[in-house]
C-alpha atoms as a PDB file:
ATOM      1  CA  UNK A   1     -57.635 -43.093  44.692  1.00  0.00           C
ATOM      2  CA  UNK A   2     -57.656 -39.541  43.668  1.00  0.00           C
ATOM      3  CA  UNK A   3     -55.153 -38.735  40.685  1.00  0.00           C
ATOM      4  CA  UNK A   4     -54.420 -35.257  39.032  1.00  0.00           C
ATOM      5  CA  UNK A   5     -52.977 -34.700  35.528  1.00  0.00           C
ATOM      6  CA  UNK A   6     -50.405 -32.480  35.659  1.00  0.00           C
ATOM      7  CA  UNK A   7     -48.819 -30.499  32.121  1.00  0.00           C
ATOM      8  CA  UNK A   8     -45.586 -28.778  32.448  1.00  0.00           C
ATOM      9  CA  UNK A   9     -44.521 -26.692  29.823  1.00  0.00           C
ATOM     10  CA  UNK A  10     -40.782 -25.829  29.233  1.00  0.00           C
ATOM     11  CA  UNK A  11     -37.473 -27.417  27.521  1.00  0.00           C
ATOM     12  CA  UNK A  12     -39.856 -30.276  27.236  1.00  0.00           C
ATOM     13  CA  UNK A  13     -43.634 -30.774  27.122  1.00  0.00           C
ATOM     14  CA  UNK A  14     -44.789 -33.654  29.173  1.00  0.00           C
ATOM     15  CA  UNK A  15     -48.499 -34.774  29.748  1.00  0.00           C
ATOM     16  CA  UNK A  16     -49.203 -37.521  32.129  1.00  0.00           C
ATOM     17  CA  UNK A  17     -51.254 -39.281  35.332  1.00  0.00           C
ATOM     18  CA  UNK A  18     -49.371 -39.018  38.444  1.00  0.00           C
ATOM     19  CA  UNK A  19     -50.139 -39.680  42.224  1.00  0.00           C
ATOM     20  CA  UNK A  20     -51.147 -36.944  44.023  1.00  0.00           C
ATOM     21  CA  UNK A  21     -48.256 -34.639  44.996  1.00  0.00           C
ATOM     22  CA  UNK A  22     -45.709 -36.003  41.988  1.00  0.00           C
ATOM     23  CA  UNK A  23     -44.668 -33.497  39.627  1.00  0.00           C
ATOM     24  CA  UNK A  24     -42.603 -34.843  36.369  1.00  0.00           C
ATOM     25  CA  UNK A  25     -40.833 -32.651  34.261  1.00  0.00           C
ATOM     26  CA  UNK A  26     -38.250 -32.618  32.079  1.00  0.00           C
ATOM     27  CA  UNK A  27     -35.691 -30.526  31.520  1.00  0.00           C
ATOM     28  CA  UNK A  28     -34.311 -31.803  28.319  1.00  0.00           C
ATOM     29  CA  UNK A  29     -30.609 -31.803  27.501  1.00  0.00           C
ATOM     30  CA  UNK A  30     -28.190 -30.021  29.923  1.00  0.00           C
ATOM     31  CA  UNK A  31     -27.705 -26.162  27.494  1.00  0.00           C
ATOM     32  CA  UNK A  32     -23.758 -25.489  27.377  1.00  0.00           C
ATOM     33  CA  UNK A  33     -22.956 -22.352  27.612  1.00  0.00           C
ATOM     34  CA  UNK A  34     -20.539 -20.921  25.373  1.00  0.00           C
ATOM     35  CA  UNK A  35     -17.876 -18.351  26.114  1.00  0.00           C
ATOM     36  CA  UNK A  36     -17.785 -15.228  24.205  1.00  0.00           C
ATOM     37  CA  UNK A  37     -15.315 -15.629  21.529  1.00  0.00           C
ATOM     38  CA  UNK A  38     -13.324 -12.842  21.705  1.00  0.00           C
ATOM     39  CA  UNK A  39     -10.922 -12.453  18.876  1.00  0.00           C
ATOM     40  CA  UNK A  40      -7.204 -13.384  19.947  1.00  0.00           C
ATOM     41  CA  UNK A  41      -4.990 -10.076  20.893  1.00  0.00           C
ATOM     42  CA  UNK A  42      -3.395  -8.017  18.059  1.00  0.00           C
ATOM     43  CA  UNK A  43      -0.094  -6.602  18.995  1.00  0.00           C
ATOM     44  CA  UNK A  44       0.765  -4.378  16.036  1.00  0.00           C
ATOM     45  CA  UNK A  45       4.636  -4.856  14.920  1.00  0.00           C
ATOM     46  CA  UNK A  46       6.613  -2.394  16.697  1.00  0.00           C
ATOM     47  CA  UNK A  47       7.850   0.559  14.619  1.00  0.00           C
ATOM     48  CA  UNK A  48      11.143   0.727  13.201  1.00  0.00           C
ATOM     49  CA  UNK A  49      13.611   3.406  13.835  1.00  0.00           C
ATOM     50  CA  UNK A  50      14.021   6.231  11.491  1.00  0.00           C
ATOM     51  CA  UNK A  51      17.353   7.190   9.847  1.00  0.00           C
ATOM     52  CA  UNK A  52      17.412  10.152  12.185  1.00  0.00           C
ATOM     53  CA  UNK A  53      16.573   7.987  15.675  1.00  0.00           C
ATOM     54  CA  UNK A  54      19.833   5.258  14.715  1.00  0.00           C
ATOM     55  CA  UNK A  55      23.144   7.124  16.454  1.00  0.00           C
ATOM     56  CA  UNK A  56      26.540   6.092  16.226  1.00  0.00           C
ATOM     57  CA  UNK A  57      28.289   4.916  19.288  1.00  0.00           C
ATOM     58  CA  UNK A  58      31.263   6.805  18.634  1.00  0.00           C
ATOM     59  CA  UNK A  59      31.942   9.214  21.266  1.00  0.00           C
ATOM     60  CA  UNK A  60      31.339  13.195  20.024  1.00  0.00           C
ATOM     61  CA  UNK A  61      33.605  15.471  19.398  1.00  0.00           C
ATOM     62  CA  UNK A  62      36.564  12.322  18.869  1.00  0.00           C
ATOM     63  CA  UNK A  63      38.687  12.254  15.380  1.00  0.00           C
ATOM     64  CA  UNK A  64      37.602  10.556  12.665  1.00  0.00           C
ATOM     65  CA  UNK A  65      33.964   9.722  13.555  1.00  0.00           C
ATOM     66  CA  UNK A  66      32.430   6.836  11.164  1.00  0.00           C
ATOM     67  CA  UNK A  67      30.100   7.473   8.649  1.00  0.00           C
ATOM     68  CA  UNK A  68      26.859   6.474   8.080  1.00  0.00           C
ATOM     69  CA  UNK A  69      25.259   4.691   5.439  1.00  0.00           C
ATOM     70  CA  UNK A  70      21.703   2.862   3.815  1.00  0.00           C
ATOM     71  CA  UNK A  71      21.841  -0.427   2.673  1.00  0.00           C
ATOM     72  CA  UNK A  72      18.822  -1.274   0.968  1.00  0.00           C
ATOM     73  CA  UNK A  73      17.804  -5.151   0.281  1.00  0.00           C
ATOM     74  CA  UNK A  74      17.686  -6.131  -3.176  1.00  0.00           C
ATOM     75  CA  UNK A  75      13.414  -6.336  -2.957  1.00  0.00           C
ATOM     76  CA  UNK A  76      13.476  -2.961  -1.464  1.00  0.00           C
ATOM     77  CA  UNK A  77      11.612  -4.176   1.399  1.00  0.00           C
ATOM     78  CA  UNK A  78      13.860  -3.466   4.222  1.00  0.00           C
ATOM     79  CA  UNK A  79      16.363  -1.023   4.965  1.00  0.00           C
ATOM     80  CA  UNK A  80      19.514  -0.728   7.180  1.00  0.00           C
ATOM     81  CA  UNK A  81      21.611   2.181   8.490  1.00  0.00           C
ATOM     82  CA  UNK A  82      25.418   0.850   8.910  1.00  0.00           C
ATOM     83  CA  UNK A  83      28.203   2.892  10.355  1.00  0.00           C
ATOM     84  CA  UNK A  84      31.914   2.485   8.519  1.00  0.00           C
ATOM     85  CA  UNK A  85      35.149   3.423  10.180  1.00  0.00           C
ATOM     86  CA  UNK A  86      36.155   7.481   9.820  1.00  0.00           C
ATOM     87  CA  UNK A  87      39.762   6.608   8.704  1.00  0.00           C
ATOM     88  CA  UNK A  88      38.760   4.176   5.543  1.00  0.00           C
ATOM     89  CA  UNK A  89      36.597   4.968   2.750  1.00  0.00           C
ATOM     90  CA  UNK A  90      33.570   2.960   3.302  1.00  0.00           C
ATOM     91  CA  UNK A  91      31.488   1.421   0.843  1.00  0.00           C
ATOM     92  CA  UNK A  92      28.466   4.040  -0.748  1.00  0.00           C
ATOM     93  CA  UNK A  93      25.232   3.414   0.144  1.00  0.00           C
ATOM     94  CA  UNK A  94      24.164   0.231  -1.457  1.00  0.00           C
ATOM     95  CA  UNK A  95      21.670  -2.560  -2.476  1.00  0.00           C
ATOM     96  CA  UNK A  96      22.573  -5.552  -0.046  1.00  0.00           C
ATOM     97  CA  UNK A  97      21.037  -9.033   0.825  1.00  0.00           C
ATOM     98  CA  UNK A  98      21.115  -9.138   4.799  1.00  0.00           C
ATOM     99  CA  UNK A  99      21.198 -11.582   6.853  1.00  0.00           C
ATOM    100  CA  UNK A 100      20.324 -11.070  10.958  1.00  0.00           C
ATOM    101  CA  UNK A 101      22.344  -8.120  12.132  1.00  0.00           C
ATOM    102  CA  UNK A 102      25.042  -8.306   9.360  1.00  0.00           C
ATOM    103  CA  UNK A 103      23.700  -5.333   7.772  1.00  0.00           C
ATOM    104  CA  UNK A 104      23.884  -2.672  10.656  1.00  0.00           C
ATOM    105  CA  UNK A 105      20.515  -1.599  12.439  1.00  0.00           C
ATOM    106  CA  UNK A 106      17.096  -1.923  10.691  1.00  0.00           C
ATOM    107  CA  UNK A 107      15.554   1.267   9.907  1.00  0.00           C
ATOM    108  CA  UNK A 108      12.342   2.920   7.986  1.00  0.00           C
ATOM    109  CA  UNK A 109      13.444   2.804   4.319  1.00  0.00           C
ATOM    110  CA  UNK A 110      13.978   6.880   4.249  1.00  0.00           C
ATOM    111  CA  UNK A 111      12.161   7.956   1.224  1.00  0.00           C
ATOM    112  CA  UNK A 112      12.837   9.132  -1.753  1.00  0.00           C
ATOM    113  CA  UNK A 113      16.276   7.867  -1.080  1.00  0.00           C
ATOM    114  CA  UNK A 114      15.869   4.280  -1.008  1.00  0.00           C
ATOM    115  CA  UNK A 115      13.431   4.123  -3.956  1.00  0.00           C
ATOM    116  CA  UNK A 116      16.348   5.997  -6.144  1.00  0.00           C
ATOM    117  CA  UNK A 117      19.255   3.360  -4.381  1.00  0.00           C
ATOM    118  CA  UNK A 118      16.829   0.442  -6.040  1.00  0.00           C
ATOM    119  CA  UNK A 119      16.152   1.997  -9.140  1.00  0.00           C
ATOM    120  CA  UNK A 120      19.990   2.593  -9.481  1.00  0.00           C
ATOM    121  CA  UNK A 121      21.228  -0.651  -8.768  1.00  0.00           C
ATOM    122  CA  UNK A 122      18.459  -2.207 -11.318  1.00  0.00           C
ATOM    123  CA  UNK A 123      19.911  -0.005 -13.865  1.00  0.00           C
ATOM    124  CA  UNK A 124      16.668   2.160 -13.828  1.00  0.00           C
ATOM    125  CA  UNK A 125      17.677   5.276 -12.836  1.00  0.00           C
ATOM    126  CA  UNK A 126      21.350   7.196 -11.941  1.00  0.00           C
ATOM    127  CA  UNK A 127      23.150   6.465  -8.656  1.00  0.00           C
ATOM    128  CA  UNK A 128      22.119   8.914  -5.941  1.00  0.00           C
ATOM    129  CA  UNK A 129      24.613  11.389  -4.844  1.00  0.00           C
END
């Protein structure tokens, strides 16, 4: 009987006698393949509106427009541009804890003016004009 060795080198090494024609390898473990990790989407925080972009919905040109005004949250965090009635003296601008749309629209804290709203209403500084 006429027997070959046959050696095989790859995932595993394997020496042996085998009958003619017989080839044994082995392939070792199946390899996974892993998916790219790809970090999971970023969608940056869209941008607030600035005092300028926040309109009233009062039609122009009609009597006794309202009148705007920033509201400022006690951290100094977040800001808030309200509209009061024309015919009643609103409230001045002011330092406010807000609550979800109780406050008027949320804006860009317009700068210097908010810092000098907080700093009054901590006693820090005089009220803006």
């Amino acid at each position: 009987m006429n027997k070959r060795v046959v050696i095989v080198i790859g995932a595993g090494l394997t020496f042996g006698c085998t009958p003619k024609d017989t080839v044994l390898y082995n392939p070792g473990p199946p390899v996974e393949m892993m998916p790219e990790e790809t970090p999971p989407p970023t969608n940056p925080p869209p941008a607030l509106p600035t005092w300028d972009d926040v309109k009233s919905t009062h039609p122009e040109g009609a009597t006794n427009p309202p009148h705007p005004i920033l509201i400022v949250s006690p951290e100094g965090a977040r800001c808030f541009k309200q509209y009061v009635g024309g015919m009643i003296q609103g409230p001045p601008d002011h330092v406010q804890a807000c609550g979800a749309d109780e406050c008027g629209t949320e804006i860009q804290c317009p700068q210097p003016r908010a810092a000098d709203l907080l700093a009054a209403s901590k006693g820090d500084a005089p009220a803006p004009k």
